[in-house]
PDB file of N, CA and C in Angstrom:
ATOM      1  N   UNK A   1      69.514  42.011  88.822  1.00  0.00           N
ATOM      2  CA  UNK A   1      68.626  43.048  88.376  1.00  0.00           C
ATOM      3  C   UNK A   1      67.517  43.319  89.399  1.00  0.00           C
ATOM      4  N   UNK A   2      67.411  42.417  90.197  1.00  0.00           N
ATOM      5  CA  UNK A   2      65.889  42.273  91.463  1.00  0.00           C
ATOM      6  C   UNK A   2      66.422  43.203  92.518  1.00  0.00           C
ATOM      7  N   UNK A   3      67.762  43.094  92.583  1.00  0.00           N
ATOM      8  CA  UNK A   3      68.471  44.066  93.992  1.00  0.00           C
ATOM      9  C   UNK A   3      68.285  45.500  93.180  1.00  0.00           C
ATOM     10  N   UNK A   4      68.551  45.567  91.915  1.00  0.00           N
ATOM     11  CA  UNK A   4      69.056  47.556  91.610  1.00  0.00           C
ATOM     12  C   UNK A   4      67.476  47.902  91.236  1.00  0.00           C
ATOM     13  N   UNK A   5      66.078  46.795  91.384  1.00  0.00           N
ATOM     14  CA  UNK A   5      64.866  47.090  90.885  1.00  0.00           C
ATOM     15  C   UNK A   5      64.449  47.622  92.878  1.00  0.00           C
ATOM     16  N   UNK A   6      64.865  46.651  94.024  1.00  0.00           N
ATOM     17  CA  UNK A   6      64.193  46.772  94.700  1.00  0.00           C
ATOM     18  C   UNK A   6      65.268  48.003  96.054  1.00  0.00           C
ATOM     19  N   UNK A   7      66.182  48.543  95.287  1.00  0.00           N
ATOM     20  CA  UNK A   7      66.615  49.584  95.838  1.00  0.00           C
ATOM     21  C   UNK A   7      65.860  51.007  95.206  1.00  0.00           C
ATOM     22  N   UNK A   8      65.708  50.665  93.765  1.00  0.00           N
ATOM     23  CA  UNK A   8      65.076  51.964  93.443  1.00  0.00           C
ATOM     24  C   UNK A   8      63.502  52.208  94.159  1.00  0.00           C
ATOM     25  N   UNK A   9      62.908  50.900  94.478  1.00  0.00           N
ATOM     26  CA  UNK A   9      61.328  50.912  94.590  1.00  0.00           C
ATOM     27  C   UNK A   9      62.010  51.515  96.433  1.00  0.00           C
ATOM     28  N   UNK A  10      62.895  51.330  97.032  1.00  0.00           N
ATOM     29  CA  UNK A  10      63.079  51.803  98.344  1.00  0.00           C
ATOM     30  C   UNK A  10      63.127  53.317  98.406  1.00  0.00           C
ATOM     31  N   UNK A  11      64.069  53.752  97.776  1.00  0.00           N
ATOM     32  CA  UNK A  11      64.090  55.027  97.416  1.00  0.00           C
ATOM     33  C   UNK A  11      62.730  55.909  96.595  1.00  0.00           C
ATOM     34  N   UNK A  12      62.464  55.031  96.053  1.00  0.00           N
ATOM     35  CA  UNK A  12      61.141  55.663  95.725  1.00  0.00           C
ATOM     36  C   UNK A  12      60.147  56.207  97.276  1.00  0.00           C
ATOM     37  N   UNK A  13      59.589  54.496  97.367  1.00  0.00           N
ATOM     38  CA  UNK A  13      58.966  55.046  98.977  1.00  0.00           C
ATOM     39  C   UNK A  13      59.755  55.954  99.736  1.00  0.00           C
ATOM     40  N   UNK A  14      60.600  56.054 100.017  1.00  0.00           N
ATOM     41  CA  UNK A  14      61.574  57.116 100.930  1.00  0.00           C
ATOM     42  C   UNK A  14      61.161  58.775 100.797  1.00  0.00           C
ATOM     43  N   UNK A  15      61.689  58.543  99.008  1.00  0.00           N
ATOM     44  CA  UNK A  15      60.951  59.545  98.718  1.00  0.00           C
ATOM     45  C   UNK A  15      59.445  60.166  99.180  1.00  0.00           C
ATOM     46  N   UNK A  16      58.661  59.659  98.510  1.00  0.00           N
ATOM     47  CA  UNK A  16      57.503  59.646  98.558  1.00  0.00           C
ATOM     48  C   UNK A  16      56.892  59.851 100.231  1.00  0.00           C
ATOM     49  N   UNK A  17      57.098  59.071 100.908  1.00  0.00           N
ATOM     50  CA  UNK A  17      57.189  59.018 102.156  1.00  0.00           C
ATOM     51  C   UNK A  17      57.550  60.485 103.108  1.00  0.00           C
ATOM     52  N   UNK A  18      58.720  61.223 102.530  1.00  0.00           N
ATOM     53  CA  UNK A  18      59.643  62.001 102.847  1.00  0.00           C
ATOM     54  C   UNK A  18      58.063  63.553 102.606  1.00  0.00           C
ATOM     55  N   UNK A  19      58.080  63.258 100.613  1.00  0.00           N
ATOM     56  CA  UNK A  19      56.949  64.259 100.558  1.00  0.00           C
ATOM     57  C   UNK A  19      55.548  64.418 101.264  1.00  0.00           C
ATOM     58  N   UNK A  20      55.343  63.368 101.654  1.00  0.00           N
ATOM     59  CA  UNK A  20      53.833  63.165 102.333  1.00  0.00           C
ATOM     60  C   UNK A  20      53.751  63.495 103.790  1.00  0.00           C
ATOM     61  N   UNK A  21      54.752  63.357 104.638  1.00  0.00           N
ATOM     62  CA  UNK A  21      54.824  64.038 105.735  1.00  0.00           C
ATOM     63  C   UNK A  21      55.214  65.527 105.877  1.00  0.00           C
ATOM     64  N   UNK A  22      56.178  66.126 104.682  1.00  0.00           N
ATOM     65  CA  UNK A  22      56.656  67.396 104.354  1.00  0.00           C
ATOM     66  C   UNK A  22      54.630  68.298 104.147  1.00  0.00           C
ATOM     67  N   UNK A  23      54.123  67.708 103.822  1.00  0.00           N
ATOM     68  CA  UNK A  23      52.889  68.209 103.258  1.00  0.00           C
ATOM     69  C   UNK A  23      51.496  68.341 104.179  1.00  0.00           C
ATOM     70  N   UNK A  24      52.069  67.262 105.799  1.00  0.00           N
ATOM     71  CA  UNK A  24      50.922  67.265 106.268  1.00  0.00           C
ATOM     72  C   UNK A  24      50.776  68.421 107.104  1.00  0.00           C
ATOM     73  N   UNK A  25      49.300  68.530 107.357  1.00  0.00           N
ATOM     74  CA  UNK A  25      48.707  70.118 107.772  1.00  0.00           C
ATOM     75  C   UNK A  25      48.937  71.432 106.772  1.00  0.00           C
ATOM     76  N   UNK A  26      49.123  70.851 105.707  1.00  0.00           N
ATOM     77  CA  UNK A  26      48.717  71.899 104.295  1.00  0.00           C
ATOM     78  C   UNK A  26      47.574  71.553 103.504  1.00  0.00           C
ATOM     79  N   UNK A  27      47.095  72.642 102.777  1.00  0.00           N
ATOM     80  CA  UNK A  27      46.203  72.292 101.613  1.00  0.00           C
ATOM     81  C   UNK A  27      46.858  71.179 100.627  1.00  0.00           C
ATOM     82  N   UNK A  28      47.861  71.613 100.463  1.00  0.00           N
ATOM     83  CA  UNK A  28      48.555  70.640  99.066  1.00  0.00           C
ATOM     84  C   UNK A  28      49.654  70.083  99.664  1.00  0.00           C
ATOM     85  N   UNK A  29      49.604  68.772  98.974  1.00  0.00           N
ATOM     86  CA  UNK A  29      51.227  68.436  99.578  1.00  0.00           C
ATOM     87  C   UNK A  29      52.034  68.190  99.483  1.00  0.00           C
ATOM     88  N   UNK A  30      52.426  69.334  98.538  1.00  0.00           N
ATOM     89  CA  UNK A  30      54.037  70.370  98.067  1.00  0.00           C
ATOM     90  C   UNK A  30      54.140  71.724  98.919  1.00  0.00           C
ATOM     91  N   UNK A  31      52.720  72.232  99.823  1.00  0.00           N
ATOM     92  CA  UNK A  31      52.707  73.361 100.210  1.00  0.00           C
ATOM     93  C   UNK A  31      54.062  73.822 101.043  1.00  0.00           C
ATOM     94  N   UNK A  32      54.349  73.096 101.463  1.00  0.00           N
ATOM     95  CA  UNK A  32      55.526  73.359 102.785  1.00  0.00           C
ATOM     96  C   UNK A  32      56.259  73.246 102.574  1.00  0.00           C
ATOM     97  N   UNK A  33      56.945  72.786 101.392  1.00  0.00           N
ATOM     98  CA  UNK A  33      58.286  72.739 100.695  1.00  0.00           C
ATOM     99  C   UNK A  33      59.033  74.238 100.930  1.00  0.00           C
ATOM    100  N   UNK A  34      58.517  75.400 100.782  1.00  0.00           N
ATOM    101  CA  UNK A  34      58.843  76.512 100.604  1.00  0.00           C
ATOM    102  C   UNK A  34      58.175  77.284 102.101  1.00  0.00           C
ATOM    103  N   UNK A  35      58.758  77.092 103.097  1.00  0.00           N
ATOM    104  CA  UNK A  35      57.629  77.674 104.248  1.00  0.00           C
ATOM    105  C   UNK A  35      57.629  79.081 103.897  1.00  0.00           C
ATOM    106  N   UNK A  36      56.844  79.894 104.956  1.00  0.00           N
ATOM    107  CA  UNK A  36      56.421  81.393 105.000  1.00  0.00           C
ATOM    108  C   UNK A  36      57.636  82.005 105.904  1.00  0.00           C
ATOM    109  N   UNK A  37      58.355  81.333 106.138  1.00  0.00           N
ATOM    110  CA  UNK A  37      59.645  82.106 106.352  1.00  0.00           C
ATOM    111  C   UNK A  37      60.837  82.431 105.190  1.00  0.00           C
ATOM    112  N   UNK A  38      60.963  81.382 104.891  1.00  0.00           N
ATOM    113  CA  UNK A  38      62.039  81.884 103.357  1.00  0.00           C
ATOM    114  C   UNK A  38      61.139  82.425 102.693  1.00  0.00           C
ATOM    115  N   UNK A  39      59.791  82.571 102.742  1.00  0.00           N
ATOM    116  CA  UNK A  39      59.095  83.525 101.217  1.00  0.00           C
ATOM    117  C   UNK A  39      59.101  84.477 101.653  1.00  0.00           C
ATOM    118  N   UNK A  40      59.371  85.146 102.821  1.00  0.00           N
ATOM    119  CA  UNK A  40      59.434  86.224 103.665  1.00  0.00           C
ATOM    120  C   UNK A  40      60.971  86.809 103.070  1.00  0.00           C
ATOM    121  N   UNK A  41      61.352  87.652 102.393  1.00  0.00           N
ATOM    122  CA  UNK A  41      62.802  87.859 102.678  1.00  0.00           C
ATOM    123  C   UNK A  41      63.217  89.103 103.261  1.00  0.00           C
ATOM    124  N   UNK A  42      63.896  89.345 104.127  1.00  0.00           N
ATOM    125  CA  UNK A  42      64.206  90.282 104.749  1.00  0.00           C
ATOM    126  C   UNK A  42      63.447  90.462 106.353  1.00  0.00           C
ATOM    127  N   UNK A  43      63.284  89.182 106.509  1.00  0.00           N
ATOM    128  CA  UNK A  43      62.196  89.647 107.850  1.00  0.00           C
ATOM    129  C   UNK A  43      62.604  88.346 108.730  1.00  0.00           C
ATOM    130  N   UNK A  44      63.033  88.378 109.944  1.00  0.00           N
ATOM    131  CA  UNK A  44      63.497  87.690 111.289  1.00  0.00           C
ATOM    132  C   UNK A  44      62.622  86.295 111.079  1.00  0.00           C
ATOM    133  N   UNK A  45      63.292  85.196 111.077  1.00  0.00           N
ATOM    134  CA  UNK A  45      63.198  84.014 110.861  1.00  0.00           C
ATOM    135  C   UNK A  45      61.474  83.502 111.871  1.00  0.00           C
ATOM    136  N   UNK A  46      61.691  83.906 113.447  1.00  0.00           N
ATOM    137  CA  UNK A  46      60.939  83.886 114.493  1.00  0.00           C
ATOM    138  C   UNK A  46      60.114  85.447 114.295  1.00  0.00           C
ATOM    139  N   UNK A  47      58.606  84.823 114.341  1.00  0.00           N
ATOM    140  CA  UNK A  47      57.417  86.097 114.414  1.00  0.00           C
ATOM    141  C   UNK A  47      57.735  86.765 115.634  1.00  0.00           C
ATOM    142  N   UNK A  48      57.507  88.033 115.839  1.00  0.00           N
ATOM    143  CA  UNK A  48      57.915  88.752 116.960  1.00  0.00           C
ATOM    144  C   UNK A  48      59.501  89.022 117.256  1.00  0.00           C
ATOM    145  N   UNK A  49      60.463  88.500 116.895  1.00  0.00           N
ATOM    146  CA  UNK A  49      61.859  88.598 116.656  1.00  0.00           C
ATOM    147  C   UNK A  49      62.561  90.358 116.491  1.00  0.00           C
ATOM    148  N   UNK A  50      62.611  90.932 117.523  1.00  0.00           N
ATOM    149  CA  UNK A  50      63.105  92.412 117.592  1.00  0.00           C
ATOM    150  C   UNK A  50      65.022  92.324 117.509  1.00  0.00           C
ATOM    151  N   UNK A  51      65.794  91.169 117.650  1.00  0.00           N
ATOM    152  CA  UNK A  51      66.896  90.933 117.665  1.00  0.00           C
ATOM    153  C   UNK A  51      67.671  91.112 115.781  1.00  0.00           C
ATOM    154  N   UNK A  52      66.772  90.304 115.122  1.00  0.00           N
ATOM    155  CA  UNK A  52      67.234  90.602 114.093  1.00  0.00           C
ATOM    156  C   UNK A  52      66.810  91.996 113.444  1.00  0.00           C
ATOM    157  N   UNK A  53      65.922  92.702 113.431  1.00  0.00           N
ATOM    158  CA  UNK A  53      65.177  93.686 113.181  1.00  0.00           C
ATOM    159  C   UNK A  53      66.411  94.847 113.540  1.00  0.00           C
ATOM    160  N   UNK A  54      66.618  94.689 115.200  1.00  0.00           N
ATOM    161  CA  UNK A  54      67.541  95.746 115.706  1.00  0.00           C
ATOM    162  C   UNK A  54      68.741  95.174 114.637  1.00  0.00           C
ATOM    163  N   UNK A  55      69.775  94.173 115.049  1.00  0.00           N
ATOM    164  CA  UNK A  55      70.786  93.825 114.236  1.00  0.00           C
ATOM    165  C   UNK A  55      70.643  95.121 112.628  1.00  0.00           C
ATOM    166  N   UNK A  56      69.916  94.310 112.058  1.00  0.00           N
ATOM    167  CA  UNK A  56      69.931  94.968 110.184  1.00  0.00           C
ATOM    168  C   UNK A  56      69.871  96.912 110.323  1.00  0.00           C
ATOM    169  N   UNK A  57      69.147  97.249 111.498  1.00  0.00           N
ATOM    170  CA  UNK A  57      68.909  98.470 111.730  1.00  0.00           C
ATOM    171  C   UNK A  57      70.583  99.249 111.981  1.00  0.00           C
ATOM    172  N   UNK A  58      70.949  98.656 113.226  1.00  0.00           N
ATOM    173  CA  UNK A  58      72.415  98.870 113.472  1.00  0.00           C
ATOM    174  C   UNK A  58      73.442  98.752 112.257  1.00  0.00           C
ATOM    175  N   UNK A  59      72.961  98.054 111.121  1.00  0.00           N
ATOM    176  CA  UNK A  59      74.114  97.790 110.437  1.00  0.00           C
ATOM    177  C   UNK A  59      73.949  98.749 109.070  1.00  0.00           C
ATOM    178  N   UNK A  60      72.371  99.308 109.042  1.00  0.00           N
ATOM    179  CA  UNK A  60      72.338 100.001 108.245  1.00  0.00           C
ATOM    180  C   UNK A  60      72.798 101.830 108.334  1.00  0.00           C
ATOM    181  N   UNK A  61      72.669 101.866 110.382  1.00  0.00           N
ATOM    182  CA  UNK A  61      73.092 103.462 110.714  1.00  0.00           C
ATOM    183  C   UNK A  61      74.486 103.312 110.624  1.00  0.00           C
ATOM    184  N   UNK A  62      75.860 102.541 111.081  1.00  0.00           N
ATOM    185  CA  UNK A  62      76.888 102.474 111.117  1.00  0.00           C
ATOM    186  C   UNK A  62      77.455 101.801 109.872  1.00  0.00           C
ATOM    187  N   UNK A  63      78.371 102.266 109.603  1.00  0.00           N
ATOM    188  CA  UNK A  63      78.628 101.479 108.531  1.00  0.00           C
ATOM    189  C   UNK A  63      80.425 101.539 108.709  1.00  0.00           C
ATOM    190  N   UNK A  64      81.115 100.489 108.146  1.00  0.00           N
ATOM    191  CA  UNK A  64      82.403 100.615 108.780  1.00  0.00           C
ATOM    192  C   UNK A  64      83.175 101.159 107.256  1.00  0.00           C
ATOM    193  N   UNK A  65      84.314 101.516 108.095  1.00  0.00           N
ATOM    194  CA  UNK A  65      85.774 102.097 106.388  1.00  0.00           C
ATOM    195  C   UNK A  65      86.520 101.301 106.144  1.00  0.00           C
ATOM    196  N   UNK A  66      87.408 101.039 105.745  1.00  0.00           N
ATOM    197  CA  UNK A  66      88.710 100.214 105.328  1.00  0.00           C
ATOM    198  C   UNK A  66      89.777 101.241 105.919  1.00  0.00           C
ATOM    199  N   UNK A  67      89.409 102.700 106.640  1.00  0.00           N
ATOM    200  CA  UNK A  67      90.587 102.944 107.569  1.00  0.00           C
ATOM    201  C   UNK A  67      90.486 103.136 109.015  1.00  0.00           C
ATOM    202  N   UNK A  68      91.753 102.062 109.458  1.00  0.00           N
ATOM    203  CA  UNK A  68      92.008 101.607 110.402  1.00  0.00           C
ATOM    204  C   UNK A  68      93.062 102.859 111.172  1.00  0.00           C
ATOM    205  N   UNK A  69      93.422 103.052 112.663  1.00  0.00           N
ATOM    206  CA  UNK A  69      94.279 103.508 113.339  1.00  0.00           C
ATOM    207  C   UNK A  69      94.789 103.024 114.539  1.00  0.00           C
ATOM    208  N   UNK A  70      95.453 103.036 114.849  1.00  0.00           N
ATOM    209  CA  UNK A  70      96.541 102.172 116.213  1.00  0.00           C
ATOM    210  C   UNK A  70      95.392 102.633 117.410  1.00  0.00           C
ATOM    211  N   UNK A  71      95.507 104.394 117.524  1.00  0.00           N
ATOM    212  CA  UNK A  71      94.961 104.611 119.107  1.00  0.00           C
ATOM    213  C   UNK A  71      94.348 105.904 118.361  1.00  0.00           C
ATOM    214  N   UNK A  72      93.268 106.565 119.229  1.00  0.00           N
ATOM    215  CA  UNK A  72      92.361 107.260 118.859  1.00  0.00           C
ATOM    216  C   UNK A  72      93.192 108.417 118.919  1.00  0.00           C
ATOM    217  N   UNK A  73      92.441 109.455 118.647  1.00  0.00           N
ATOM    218  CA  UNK A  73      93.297 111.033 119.103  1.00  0.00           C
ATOM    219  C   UNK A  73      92.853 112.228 120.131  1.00  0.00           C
ATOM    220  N   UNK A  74      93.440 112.652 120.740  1.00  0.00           N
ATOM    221  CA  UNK A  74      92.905 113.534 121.595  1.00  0.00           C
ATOM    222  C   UNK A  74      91.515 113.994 121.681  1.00  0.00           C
ATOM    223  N   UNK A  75      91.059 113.839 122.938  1.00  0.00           N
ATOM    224  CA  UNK A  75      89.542 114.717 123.040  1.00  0.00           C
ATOM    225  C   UNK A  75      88.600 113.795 122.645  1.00  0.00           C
ATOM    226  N   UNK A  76      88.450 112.515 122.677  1.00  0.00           N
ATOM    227  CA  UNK A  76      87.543 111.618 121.926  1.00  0.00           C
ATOM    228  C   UNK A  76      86.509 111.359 123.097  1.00  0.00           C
ATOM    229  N   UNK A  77      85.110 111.590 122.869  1.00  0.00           N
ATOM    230  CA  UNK A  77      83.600 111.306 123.725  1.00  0.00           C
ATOM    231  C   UNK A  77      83.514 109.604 122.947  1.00  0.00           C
ATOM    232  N   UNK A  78      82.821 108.879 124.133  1.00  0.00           N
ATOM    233  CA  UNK A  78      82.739 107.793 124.294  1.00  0.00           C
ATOM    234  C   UNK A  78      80.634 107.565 124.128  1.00  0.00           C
ATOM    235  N   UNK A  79      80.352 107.583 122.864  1.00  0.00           N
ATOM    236  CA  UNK A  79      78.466 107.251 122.430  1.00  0.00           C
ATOM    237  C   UNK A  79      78.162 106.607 122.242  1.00  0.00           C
ATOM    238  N   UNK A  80      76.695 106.240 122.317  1.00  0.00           N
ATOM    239  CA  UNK A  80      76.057 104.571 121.555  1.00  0.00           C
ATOM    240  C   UNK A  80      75.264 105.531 120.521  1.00  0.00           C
ATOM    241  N   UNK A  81      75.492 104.608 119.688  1.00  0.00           N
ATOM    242  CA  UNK A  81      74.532 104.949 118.547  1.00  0.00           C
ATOM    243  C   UNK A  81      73.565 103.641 118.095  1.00  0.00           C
ATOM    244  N   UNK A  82      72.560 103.761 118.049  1.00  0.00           N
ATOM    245  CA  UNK A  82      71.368 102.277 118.261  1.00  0.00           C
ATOM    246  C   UNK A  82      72.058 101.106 118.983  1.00  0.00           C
ATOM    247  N   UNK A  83      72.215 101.201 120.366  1.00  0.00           N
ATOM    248  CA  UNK A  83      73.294 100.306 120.842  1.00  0.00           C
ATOM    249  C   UNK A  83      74.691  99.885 120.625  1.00  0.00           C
ATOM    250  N   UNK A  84      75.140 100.436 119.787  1.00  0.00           N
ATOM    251  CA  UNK A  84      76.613  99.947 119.290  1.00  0.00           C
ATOM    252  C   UNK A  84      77.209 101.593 120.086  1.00  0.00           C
ATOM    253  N   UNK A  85      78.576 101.156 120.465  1.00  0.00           N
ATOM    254  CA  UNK A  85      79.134 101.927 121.028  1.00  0.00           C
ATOM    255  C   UNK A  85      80.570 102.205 120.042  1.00  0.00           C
ATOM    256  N   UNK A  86      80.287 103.725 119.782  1.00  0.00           N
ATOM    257  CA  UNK A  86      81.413 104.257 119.085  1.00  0.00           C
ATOM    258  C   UNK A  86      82.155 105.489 119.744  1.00  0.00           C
ATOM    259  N   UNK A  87      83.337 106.078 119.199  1.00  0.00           N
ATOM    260  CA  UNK A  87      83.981 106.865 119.899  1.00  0.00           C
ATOM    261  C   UNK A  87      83.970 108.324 118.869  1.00  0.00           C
ATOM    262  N   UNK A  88      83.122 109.756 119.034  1.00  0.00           N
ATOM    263  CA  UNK A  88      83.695 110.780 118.416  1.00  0.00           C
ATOM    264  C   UNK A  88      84.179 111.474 119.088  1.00  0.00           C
ATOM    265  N   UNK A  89      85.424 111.595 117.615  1.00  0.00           N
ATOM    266  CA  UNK A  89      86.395 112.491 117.900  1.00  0.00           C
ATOM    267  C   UNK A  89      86.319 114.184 116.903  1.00  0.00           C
ATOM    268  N   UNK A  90      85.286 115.166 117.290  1.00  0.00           N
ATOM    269  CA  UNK A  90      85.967 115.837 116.058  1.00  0.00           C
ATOM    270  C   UNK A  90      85.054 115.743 114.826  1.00  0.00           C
ATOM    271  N   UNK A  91      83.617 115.104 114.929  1.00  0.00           N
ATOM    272  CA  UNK A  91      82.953 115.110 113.853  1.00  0.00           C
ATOM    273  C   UNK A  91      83.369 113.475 113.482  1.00  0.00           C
ATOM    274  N   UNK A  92      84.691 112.796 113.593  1.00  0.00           N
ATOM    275  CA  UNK A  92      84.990 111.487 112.579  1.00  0.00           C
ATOM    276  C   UNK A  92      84.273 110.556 113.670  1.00  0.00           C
ATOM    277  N   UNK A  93      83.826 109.299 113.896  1.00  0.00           N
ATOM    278  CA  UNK A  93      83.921 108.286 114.364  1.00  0.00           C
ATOM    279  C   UNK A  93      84.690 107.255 114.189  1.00  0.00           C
ATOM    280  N   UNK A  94      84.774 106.561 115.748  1.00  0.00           N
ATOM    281  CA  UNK A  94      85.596 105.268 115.466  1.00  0.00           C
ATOM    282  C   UNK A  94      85.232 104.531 116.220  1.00  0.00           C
ATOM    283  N   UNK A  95      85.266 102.570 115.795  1.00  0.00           N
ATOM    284  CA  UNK A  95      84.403 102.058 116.675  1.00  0.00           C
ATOM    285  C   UNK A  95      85.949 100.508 116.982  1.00  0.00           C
ATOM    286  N   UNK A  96      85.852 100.258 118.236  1.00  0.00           N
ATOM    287  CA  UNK A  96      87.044  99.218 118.412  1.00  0.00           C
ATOM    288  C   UNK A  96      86.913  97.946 117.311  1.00  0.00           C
ATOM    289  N   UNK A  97      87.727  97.567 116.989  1.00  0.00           N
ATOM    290  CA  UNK A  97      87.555  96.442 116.640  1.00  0.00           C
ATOM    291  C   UNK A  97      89.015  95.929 116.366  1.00  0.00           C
ATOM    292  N   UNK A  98      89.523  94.953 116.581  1.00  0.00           N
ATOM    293  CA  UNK A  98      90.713  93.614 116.867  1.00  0.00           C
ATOM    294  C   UNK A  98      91.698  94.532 117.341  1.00  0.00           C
ATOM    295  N   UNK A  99      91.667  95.261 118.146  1.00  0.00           N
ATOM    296  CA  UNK A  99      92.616  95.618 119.088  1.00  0.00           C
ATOM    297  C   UNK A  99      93.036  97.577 118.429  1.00  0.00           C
ATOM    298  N   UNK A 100      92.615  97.570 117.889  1.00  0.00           N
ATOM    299  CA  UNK A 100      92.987  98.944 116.981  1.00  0.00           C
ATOM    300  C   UNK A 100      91.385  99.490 116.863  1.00  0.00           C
ATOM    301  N   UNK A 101      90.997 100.794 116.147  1.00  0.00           N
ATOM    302  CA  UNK A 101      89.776 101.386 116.127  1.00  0.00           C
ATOM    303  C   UNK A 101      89.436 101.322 114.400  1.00  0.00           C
ATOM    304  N   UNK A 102      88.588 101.362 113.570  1.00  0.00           N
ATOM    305  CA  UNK A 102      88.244 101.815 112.544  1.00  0.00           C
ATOM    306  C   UNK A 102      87.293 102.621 112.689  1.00  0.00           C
ATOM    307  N   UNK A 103      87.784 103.544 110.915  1.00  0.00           N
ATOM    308  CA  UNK A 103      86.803 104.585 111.147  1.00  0.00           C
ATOM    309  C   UNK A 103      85.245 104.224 110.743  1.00  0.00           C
ATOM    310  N   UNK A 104      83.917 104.567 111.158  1.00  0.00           N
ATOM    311  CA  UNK A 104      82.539 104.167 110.639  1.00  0.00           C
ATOM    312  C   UNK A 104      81.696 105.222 110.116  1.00  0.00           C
ATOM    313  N   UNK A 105      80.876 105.495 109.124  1.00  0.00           N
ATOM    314  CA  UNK A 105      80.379 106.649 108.718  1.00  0.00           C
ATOM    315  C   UNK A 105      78.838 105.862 109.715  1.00  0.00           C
ATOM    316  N   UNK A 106      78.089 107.086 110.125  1.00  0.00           N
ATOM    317  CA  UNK A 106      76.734 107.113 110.809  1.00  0.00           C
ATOM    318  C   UNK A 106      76.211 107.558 109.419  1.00  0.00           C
ATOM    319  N   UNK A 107      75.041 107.253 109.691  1.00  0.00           N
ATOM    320  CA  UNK A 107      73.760 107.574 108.193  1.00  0.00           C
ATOM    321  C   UNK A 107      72.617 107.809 109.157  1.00  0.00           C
TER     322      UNK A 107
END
């Protein structure tokens, strides 16, 4: 009973131990449990971070279809649109992807 008393009192300190350094350089010390990055949602992990910012931007002007085609069709201009490079043909777009093109609506 002295071994399963003096594993729990280990784990206790561990614990405890674990929270008290999680806490130092806060007011409270539970503060940091939850940093100001996950309470942030929607915003680049790193302050100043233009990579993710651009990323979500790009993914919100392009957006991809579920139709796919072998090879493009006649007359197709070669554009970037917020850095991503797509191909219009004709008003439609299409942007490469695994060896074939899909089509992407711009917004």
């Amino acid at each position: 009973m002295t071994r399963h008393r003096s594993k729990l009192a280990g784990i206790a300190v561990a614990a405890f131990a674990m929270i008290l350094a999680d806490g130092v350089g806060s007011l409270t010390p539970f503060g940091s449990l939850v940093s100001d990055a996950q309470a942030r949602v929607g915003r680049p992990a790193t302050p100043g971070s233009v990579a993710g910012v651009a990323r979500r931007t790009t993914r919100r002007v392009v957006r991809r279809s579920t139709i796919y085609v072998a090879a493009l069709p006649a007359g197709c201009v070669q554009t970037s649109v917020n850095g991503t490079v797509v191909w219009s043909c004709g008003g439609t777009y299409y942007q490469p992807y695994g060896g074939r093109y899909v089509v992407v609506y711009i917004n």
